[in-house]
PDBML (XML) file of the C-alpha atoms, coordinates in Angstrom:
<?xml version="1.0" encoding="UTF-8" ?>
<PDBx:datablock datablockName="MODEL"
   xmlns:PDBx="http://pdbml.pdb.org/schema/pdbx-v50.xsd"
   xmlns:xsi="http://www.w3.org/2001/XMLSchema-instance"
   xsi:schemaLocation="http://pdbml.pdb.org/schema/pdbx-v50.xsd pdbx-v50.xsd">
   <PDBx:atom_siteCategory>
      <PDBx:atom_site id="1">
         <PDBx:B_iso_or_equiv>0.00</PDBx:B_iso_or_equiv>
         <PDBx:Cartn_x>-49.881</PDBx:Cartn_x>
         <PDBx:Cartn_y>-96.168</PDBx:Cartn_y>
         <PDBx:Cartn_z>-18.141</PDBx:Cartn_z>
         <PDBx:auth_asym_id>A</PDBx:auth_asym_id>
         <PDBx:auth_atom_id>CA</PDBx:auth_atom_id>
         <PDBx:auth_comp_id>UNK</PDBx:auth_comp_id>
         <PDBx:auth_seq_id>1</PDBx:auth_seq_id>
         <PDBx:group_PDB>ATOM</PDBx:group_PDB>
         <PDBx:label_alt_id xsi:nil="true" />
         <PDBx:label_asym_id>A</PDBx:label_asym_id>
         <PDBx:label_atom_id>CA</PDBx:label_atom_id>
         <PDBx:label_comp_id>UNK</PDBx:label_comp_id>
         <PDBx:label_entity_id>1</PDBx:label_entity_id>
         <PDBx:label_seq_id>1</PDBx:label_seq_id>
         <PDBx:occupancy>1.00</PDBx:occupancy>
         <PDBx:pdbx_PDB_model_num>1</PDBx:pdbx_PDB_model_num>
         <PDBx:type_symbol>C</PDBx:type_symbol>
      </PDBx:atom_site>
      <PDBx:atom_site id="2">
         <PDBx:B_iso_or_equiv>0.00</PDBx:B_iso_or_equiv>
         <PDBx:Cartn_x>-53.328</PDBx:Cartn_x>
         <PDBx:Cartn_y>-97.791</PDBx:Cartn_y>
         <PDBx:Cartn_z>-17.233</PDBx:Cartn_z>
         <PDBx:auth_asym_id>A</PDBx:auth_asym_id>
         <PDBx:auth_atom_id>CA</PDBx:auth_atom_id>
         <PDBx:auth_comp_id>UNK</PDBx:auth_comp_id>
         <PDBx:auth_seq_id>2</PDBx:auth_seq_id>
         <PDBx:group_PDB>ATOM</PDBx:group_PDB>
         <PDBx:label_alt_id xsi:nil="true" />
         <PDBx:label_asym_id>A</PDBx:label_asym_id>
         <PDBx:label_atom_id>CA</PDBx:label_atom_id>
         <PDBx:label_comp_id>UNK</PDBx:label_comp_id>
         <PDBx:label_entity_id>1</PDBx:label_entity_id>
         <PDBx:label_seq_id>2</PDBx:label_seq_id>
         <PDBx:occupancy>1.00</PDBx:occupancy>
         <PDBx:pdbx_PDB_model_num>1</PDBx:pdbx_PDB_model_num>
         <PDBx:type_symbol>C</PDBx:type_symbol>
      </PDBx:atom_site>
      <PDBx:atom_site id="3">
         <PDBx:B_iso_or_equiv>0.00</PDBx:B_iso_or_equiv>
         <PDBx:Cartn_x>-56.042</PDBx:Cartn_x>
         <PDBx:Cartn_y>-96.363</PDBx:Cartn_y>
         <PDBx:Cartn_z>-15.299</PDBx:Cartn_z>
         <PDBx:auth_asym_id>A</PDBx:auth_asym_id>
         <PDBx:auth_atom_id>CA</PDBx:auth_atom_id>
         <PDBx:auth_comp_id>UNK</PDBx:auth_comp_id>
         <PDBx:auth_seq_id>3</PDBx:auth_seq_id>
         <PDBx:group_PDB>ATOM</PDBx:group_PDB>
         <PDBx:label_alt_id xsi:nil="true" />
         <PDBx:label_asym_id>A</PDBx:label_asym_id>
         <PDBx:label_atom_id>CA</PDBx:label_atom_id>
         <PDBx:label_comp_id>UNK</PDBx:label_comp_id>
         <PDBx:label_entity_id>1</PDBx:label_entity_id>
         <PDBx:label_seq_id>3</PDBx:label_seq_id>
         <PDBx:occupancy>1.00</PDBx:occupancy>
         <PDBx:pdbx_PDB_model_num>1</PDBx:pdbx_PDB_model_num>
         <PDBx:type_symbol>C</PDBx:type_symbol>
      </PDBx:atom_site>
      <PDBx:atom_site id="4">
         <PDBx:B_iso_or_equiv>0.00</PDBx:B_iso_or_equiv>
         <PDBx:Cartn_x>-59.472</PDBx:Cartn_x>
         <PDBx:Cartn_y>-97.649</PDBx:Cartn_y>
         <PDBx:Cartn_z>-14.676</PDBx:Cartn_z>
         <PDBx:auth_asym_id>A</PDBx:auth_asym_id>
         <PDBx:auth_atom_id>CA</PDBx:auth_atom_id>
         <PDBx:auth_comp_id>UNK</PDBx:auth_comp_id>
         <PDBx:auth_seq_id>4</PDBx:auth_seq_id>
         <PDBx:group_PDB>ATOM</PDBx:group_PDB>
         <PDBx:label_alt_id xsi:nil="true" />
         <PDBx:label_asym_id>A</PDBx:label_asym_id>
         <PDBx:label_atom_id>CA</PDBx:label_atom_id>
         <PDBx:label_comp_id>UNK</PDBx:label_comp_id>
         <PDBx:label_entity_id>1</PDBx:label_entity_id>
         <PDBx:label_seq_id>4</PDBx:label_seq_id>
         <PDBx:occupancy>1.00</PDBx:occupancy>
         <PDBx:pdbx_PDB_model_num>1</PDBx:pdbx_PDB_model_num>
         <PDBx:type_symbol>C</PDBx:type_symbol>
      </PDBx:atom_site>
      <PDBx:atom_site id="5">
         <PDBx:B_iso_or_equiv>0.00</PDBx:B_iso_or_equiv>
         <PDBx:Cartn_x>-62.635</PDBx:Cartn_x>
         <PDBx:Cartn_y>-98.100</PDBx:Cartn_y>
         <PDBx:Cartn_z>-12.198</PDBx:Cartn_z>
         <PDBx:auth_asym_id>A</PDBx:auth_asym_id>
         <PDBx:auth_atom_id>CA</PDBx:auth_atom_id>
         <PDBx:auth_comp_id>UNK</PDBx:auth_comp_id>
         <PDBx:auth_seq_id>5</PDBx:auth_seq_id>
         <PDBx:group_PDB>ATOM</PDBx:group_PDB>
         <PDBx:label_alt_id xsi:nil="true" />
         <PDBx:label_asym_id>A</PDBx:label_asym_id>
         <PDBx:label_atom_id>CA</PDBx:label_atom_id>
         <PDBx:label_comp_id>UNK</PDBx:label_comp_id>
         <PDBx:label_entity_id>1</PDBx:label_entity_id>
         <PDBx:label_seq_id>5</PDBx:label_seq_id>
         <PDBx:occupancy>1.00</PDBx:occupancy>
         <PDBx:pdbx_PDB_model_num>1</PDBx:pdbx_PDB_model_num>
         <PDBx:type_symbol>C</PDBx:type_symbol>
      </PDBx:atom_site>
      <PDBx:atom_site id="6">
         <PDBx:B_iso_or_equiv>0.00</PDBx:B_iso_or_equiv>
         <PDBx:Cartn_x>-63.468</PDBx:Cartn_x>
         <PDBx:Cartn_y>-100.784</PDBx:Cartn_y>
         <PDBx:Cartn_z>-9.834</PDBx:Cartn_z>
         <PDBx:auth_asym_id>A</PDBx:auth_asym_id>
         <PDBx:auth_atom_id>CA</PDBx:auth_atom_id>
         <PDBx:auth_comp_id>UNK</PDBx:auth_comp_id>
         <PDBx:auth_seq_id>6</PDBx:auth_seq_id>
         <PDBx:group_PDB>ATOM</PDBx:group_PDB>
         <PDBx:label_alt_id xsi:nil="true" />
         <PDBx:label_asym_id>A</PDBx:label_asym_id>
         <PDBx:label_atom_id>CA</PDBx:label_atom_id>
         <PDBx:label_comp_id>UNK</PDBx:label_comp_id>
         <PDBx:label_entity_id>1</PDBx:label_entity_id>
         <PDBx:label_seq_id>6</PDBx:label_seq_id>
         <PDBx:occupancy>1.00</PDBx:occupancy>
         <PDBx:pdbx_PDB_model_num>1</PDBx:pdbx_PDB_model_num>
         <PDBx:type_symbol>C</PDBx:type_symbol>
      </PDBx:atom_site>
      <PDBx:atom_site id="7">
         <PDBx:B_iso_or_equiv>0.00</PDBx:B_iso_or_equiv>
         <PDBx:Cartn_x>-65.439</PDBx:Cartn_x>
         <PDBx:Cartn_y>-101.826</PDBx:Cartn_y>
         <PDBx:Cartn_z>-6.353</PDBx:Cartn_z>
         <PDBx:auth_asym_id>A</PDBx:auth_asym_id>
         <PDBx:auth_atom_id>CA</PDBx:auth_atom_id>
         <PDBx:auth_comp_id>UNK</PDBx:auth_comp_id>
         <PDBx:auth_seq_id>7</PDBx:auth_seq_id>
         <PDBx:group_PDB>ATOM</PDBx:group_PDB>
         <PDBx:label_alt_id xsi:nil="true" />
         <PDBx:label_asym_id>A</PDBx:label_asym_id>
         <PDBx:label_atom_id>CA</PDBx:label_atom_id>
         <PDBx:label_comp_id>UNK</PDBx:label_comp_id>
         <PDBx:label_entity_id>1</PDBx:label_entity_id>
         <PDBx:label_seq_id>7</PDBx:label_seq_id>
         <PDBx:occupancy>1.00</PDBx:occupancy>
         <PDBx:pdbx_PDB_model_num>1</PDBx:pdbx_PDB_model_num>
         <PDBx:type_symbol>C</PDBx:type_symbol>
      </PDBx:atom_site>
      <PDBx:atom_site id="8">
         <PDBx:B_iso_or_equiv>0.00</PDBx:B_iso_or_equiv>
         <PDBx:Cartn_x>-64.411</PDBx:Cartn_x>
         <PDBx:Cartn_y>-101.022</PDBx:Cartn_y>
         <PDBx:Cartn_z>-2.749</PDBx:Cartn_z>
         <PDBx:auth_asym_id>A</PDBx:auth_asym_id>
         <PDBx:auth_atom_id>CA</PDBx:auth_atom_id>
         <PDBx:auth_comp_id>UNK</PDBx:auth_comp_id>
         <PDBx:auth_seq_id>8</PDBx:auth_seq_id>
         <PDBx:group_PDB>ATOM</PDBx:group_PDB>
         <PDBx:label_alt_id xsi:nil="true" />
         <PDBx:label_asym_id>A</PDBx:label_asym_id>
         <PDBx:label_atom_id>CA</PDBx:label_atom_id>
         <PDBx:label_comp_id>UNK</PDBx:label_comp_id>
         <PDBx:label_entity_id>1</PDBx:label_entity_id>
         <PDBx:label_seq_id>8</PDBx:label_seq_id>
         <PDBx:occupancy>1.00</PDBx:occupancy>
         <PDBx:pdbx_PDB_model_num>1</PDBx:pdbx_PDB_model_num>
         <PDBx:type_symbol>C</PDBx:type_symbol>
      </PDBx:atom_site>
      <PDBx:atom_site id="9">
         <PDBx:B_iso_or_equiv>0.00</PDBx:B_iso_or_equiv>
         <PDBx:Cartn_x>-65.728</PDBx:Cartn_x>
         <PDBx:Cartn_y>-103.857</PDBx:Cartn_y>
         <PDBx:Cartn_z>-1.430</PDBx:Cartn_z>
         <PDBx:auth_asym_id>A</PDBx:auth_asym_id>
         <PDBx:auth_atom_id>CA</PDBx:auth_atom_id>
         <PDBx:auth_comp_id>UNK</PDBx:auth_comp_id>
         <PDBx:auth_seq_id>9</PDBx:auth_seq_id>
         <PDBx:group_PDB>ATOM</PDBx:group_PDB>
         <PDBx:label_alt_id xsi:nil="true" />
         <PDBx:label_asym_id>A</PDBx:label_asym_id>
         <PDBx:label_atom_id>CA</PDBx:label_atom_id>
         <PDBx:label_comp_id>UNK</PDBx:label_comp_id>
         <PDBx:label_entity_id>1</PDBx:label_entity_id>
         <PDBx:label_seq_id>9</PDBx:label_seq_id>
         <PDBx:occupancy>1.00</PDBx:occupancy>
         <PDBx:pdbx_PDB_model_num>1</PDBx:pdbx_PDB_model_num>
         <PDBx:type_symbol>C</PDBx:type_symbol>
      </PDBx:atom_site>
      <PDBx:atom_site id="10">
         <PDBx:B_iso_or_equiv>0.00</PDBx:B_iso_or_equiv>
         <PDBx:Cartn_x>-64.750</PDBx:Cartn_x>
         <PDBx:Cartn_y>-105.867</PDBx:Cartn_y>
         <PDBx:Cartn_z>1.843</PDBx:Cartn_z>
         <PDBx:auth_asym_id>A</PDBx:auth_asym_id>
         <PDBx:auth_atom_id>CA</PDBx:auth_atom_id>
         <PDBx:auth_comp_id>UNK</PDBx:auth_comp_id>
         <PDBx:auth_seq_id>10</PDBx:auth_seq_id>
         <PDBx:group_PDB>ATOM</PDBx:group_PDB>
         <PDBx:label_alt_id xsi:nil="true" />
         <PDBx:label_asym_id>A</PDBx:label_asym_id>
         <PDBx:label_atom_id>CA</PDBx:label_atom_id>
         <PDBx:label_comp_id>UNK</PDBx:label_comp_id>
         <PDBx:label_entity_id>1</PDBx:label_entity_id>
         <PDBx:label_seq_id>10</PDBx:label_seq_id>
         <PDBx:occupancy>1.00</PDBx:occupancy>
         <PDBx:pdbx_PDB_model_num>1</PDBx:pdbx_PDB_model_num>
         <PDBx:type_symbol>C</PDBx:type_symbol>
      </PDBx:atom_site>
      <PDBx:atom_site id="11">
         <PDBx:B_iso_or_equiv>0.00</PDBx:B_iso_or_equiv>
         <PDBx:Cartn_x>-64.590</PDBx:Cartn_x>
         <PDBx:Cartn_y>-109.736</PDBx:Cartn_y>
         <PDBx:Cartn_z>2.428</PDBx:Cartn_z>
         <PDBx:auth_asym_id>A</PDBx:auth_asym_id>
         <PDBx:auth_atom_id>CA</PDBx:auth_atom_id>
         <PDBx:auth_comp_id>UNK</PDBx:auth_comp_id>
         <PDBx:auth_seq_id>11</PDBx:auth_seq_id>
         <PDBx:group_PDB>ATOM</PDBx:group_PDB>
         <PDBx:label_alt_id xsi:nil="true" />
         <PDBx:label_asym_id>A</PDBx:label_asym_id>
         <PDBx:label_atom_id>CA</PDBx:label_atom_id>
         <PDBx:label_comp_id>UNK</PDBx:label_comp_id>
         <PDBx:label_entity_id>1</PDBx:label_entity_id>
         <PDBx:label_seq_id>11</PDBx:label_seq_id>
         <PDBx:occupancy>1.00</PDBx:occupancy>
         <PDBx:pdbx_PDB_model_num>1</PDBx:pdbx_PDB_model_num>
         <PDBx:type_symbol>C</PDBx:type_symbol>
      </PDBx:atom_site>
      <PDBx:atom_site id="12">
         <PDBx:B_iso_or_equiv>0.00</PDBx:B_iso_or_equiv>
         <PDBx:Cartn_x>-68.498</PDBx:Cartn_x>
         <PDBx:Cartn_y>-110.463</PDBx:Cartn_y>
         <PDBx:Cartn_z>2.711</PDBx:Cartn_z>
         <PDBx:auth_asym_id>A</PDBx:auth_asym_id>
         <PDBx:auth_atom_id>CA</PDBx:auth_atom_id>
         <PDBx:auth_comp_id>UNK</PDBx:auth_comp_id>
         <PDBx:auth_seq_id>12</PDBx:auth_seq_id>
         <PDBx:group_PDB>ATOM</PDBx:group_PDB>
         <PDBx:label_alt_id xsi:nil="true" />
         <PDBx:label_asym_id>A</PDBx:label_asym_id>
         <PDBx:label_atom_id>CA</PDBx:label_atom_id>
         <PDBx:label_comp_id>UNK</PDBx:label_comp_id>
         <PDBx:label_entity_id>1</PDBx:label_entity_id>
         <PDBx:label_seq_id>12</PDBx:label_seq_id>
         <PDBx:occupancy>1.00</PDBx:occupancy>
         <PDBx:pdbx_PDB_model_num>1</PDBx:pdbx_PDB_model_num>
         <PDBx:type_symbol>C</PDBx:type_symbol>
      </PDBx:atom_site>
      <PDBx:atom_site id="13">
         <PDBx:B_iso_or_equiv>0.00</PDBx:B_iso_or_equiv>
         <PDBx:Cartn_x>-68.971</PDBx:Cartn_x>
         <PDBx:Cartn_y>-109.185</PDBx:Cartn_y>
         <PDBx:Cartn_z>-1.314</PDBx:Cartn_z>
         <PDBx:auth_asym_id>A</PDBx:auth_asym_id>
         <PDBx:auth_atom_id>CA</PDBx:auth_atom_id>
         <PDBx:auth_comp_id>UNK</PDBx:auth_comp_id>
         <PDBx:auth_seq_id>13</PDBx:auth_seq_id>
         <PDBx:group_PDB>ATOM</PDBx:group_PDB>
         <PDBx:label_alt_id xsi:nil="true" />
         <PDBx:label_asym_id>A</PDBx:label_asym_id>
         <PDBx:label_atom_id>CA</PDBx:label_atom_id>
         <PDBx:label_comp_id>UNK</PDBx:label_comp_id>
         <PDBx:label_entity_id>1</PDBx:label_entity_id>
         <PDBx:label_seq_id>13</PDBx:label_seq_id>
         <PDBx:occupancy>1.00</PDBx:occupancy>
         <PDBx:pdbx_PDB_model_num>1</PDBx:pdbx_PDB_model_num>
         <PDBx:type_symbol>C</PDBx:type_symbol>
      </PDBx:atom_site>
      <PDBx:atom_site id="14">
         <PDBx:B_iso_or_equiv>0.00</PDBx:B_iso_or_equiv>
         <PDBx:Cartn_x>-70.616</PDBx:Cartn_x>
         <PDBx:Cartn_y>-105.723</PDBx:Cartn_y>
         <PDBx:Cartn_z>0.284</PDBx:Cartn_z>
         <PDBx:auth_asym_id>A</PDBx:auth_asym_id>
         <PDBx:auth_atom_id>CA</PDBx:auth_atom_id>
         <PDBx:auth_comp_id>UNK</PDBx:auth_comp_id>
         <PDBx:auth_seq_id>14</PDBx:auth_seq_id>
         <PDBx:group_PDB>ATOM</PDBx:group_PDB>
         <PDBx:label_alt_id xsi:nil="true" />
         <PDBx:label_asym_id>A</PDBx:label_asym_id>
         <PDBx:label_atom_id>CA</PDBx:label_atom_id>
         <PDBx:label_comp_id>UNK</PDBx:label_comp_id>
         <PDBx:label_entity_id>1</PDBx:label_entity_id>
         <PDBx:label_seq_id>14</PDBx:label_seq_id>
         <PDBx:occupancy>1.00</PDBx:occupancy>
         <PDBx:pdbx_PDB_model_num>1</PDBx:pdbx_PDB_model_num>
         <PDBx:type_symbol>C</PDBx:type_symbol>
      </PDBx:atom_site>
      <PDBx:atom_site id="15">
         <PDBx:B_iso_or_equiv>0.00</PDBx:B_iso_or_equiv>
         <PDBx:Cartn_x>-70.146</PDBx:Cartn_x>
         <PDBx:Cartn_y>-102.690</PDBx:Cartn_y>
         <PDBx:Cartn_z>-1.946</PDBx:Cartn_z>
         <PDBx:auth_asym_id>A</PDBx:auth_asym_id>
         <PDBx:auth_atom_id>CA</PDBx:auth_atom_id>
         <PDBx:auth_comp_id>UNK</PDBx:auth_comp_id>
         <PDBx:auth_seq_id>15</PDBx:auth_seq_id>
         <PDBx:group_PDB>ATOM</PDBx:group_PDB>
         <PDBx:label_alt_id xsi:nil="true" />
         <PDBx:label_asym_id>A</PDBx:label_asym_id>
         <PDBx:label_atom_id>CA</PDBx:label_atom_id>
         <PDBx:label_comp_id>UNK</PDBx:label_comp_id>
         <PDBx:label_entity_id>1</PDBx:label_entity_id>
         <PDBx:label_seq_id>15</PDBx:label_seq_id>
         <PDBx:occupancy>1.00</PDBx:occupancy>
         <PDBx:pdbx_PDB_model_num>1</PDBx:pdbx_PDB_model_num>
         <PDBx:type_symbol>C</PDBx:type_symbol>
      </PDBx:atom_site>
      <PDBx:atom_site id="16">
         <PDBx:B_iso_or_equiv>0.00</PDBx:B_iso_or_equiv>
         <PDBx:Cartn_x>-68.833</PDBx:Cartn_x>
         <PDBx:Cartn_y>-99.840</PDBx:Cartn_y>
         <PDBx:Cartn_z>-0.397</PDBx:Cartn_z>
         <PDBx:auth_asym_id>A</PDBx:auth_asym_id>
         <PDBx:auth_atom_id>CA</PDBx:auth_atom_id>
         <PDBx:auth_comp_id>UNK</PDBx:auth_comp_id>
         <PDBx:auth_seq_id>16</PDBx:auth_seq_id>
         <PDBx:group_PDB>ATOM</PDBx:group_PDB>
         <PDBx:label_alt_id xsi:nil="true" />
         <PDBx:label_asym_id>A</PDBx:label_asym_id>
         <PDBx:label_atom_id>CA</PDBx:label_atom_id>
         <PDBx:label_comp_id>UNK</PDBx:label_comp_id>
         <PDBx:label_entity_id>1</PDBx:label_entity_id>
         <PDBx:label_seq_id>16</PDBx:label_seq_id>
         <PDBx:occupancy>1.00</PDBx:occupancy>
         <PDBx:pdbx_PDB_model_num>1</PDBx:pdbx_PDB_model_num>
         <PDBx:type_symbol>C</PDBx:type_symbol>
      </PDBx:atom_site>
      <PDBx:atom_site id="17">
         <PDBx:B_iso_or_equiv>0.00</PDBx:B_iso_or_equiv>
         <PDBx:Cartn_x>-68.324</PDBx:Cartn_x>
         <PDBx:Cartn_y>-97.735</PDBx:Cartn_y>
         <PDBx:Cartn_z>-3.330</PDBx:Cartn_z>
         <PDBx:auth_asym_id>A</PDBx:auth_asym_id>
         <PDBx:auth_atom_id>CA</PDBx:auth_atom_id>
         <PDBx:auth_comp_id>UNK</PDBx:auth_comp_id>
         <PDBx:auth_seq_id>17</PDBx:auth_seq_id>
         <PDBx:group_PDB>ATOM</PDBx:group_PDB>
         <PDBx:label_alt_id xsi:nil="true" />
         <PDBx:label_asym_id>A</PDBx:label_asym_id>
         <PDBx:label_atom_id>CA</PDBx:label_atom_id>
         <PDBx:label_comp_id>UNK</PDBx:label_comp_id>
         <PDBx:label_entity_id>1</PDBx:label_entity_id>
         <PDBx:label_seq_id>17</PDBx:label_seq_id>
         <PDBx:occupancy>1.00</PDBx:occupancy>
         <PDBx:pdbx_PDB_model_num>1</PDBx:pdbx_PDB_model_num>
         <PDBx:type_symbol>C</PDBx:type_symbol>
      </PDBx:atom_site>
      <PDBx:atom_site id="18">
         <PDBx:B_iso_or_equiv>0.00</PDBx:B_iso_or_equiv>
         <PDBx:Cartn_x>-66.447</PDBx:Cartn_x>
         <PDBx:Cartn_y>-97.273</PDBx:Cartn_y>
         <PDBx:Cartn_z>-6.489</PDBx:Cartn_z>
         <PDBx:auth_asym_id>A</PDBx:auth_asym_id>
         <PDBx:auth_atom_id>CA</PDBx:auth_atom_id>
         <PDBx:auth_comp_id>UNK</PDBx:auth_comp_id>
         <PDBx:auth_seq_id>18</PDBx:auth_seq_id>
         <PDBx:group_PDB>ATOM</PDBx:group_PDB>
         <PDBx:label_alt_id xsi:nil="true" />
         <PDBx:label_asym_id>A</PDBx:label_asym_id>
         <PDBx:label_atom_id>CA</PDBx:label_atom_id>
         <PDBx:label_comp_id>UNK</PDBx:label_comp_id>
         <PDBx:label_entity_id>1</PDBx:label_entity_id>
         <PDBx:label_seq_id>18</PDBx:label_seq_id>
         <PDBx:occupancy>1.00</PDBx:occupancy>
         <PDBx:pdbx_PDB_model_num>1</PDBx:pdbx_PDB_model_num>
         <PDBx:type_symbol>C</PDBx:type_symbol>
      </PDBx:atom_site>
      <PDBx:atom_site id="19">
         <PDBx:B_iso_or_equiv>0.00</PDBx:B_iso_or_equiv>
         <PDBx:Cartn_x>-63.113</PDBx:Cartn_x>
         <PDBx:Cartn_y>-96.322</PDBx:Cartn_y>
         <PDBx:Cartn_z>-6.769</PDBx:Cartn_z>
         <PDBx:auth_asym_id>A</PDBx:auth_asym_id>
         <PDBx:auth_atom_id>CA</PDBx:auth_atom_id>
         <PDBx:auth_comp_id>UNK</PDBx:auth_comp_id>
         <PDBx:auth_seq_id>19</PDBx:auth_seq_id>
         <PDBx:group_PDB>ATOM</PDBx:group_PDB>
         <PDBx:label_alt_id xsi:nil="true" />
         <PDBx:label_asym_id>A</PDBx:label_asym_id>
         <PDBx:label_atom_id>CA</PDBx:label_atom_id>
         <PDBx:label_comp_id>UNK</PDBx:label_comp_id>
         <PDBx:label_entity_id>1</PDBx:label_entity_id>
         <PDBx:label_seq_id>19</PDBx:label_seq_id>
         <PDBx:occupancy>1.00</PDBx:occupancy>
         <PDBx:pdbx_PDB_model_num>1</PDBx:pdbx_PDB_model_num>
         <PDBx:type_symbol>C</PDBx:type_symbol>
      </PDBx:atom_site>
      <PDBx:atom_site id="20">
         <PDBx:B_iso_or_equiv>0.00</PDBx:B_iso_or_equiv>
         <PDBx:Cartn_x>-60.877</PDBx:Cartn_x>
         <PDBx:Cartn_y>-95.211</PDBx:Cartn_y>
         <PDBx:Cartn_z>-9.948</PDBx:Cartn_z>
         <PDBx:auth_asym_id>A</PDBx:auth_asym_id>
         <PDBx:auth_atom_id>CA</PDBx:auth_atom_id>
         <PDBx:auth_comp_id>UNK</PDBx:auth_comp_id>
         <PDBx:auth_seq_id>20</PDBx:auth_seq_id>
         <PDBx:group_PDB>ATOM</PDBx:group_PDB>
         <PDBx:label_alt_id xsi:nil="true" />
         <PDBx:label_asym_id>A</PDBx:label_asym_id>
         <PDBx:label_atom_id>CA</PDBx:label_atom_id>
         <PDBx:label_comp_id>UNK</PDBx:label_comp_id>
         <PDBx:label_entity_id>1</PDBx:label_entity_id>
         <PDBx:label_seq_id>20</PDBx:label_seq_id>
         <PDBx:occupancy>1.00</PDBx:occupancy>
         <PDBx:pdbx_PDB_model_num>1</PDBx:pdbx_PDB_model_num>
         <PDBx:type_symbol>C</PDBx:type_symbol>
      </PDBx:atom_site>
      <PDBx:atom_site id="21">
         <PDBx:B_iso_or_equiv>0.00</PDBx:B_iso_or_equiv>
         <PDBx:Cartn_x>-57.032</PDBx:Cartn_x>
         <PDBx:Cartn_y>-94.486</PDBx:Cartn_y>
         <PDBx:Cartn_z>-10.429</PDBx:Cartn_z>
         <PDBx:auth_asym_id>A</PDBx:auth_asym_id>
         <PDBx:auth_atom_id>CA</PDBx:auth_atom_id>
         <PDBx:auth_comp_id>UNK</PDBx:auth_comp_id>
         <PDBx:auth_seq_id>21</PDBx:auth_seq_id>
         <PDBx:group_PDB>ATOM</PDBx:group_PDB>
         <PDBx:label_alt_id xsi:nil="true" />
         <PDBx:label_asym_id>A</PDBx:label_asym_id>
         <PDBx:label_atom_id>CA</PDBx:label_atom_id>
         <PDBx:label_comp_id>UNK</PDBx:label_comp_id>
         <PDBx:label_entity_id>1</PDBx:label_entity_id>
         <PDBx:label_seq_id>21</PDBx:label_seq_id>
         <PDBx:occupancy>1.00</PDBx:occupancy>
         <PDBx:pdbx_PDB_model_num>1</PDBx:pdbx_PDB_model_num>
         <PDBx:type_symbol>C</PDBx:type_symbol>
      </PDBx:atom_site>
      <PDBx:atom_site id="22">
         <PDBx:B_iso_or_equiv>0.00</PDBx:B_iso_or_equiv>
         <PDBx:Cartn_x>-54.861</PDBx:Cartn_x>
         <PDBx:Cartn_y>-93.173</PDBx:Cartn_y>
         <PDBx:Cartn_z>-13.175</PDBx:Cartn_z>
         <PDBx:auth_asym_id>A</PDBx:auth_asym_id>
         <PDBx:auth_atom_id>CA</PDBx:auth_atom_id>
         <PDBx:auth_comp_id>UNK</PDBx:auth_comp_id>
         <PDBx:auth_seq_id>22</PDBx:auth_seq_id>
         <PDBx:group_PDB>ATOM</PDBx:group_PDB>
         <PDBx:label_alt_id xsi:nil="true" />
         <PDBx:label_asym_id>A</PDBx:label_asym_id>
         <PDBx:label_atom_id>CA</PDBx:label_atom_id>
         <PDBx:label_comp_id>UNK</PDBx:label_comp_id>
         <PDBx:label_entity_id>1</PDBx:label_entity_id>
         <PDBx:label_seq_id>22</PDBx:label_seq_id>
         <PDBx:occupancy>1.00</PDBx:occupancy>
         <PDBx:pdbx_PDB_model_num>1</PDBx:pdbx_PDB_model_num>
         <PDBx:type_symbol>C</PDBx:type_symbol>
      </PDBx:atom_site>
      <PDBx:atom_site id="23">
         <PDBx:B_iso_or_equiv>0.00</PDBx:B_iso_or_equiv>
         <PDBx:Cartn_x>-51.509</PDBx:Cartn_x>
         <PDBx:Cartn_y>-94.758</PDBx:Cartn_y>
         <PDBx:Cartn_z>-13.141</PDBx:Cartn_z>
         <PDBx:auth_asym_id>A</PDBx:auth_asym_id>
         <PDBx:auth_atom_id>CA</PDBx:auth_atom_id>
         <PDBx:auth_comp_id>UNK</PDBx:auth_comp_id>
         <PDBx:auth_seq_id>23</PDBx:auth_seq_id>
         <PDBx:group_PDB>ATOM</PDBx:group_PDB>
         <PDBx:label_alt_id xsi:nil="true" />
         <PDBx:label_asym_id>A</PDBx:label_asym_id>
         <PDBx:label_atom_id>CA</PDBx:label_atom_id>
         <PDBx:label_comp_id>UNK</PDBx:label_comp_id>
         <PDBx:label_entity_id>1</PDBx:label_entity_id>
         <PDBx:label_seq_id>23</PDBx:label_seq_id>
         <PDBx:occupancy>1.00</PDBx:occupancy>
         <PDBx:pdbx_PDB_model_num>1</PDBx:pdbx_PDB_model_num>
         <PDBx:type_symbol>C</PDBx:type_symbol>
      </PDBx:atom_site>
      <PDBx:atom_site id="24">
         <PDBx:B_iso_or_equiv>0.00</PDBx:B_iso_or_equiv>
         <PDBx:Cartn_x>-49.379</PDBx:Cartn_x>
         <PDBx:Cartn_y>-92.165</PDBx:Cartn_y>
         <PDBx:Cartn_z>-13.671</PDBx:Cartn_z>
         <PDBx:auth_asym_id>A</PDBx:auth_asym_id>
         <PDBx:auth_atom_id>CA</PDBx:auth_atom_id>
         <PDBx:auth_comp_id>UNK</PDBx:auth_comp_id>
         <PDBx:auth_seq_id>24</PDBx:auth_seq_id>
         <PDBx:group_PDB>ATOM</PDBx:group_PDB>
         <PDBx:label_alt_id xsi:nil="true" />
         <PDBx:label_asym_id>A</PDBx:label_asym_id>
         <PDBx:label_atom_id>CA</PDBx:label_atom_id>
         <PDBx:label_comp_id>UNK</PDBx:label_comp_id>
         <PDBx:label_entity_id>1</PDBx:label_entity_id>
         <PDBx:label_seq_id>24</PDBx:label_seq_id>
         <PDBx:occupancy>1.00</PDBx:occupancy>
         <PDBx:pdbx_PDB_model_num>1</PDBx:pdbx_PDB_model_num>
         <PDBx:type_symbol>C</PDBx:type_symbol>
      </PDBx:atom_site>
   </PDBx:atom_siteCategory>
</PDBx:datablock>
């Protein structure tokens, strides 16, 4: 349906990571 990449980040704008999903 969609899928795409983004940031795990947390309410002070740090990057944890990068996620992704495929909407199924």
């Amino acid at each position: 349906v969609w899928a795409g990449a983004g940031l795990l980040r947390d309410n002070e704008g740090t990057i944890h990571g990068r996620t992704a999903f495929r909407g199924v």
